[in-house]
C-alpha atoms as a PDB file:
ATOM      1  CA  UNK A   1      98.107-137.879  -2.146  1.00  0.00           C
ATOM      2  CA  UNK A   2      95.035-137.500   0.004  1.00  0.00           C
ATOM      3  CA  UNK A   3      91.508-135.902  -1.799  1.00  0.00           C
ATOM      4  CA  UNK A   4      88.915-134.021  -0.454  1.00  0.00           C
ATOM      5  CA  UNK A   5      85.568-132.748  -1.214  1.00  0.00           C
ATOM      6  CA  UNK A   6      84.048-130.084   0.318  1.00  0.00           C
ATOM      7  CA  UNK A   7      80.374-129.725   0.315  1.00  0.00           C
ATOM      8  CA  UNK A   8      80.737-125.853   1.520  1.00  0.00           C
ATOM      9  CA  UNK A   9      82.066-125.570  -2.636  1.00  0.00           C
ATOM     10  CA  UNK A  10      78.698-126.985  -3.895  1.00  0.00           C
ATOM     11  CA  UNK A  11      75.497-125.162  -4.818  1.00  0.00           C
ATOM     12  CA  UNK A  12      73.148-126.586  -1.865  1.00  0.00           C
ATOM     13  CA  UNK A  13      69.925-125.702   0.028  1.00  0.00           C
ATOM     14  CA  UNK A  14      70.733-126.591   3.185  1.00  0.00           C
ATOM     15  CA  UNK A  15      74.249-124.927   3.528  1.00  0.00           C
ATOM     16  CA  UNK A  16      76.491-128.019   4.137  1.00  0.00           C
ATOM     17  CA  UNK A  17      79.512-127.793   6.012  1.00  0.00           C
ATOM     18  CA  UNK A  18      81.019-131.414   5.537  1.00  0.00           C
ATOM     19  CA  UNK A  19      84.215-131.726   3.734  1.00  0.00           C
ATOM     20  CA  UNK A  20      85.524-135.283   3.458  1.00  0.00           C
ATOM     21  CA  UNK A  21      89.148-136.629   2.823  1.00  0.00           C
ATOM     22  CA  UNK A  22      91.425-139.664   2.133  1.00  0.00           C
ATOM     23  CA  UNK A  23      92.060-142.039  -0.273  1.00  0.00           C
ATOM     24  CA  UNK A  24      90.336-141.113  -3.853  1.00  0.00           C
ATOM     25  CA  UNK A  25      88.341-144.114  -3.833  1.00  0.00           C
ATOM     26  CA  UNK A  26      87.494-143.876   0.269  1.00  0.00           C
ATOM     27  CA  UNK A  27      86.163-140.287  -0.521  1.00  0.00           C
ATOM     28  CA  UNK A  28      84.129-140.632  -4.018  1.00  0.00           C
ATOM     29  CA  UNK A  29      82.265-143.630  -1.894  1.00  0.00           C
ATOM     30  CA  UNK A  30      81.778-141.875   0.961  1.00  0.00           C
ATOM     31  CA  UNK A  31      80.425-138.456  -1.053  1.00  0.00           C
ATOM     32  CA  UNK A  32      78.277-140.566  -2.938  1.00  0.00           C
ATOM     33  CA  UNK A  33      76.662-142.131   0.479  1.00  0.00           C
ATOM     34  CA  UNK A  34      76.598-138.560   1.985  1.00  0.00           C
ATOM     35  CA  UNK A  35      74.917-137.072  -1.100  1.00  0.00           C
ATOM     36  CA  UNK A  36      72.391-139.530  -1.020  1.00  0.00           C
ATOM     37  CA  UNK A  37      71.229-139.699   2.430  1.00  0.00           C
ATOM     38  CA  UNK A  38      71.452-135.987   3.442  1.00  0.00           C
ATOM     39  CA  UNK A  39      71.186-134.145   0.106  1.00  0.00           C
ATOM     40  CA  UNK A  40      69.027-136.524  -1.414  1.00  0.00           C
ATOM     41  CA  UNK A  41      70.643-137.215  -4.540  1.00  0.00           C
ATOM     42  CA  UNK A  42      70.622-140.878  -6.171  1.00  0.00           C
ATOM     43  CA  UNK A  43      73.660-142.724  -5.649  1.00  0.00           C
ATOM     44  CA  UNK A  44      74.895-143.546  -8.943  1.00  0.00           C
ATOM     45  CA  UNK A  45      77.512-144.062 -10.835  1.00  0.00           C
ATOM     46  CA  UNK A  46      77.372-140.649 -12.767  1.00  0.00           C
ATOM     47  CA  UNK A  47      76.809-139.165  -9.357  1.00  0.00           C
ATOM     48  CA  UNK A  48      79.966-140.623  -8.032  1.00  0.00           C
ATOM     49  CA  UNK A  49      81.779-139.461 -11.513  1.00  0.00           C
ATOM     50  CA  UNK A  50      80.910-136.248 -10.768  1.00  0.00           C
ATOM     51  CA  UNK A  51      82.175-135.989  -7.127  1.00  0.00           C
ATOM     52  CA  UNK A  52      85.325-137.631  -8.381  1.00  0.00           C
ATOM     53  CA  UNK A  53      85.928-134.578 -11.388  1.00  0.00           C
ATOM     54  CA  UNK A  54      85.957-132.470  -8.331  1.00  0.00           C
ATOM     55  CA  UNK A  55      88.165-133.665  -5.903  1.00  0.00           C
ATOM     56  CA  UNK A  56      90.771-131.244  -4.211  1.00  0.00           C
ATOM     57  CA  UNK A  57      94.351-132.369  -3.047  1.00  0.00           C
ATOM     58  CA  UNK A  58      93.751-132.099   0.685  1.00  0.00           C
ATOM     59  CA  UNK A  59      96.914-129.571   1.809  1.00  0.00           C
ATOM     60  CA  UNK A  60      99.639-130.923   3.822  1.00  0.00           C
ATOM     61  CA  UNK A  61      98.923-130.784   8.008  1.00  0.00           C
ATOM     62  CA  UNK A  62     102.243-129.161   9.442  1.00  0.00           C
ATOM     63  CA  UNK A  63     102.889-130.171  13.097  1.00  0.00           C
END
């Protein structure tokens, strides 16, 4: 199943609208990059820890 993260669901100063989704791994990289260079966090592994204990199942697309 697909993950996302939604930066709309985190505490931030600059009202974020990003949410990414895919594979678990695809996304916790990506969140960790994004986090860094936009929010700027430090791109660590306890960073991307964090982003993975909250990942969302992304809901099915219906055609």
């Amino acid at each position: 199943m697909r993950k996302v993260v939604d930066c709309r669901e985190m505490p931030s100063e600059s009202n974020c609208t990003l949410a990414i989704s895919g594979e678990e791994d695809e996304v916790v990289r990506a969140a960790g990059e994004h986090a860094a260079s936009v929010h700027g966090h430090e791109n660590t592994p306890e960073l991307r820890e964090q982003i993975r204990t909250t990942l969302k199942d992304e809901a099915p697309q219906h055609a």
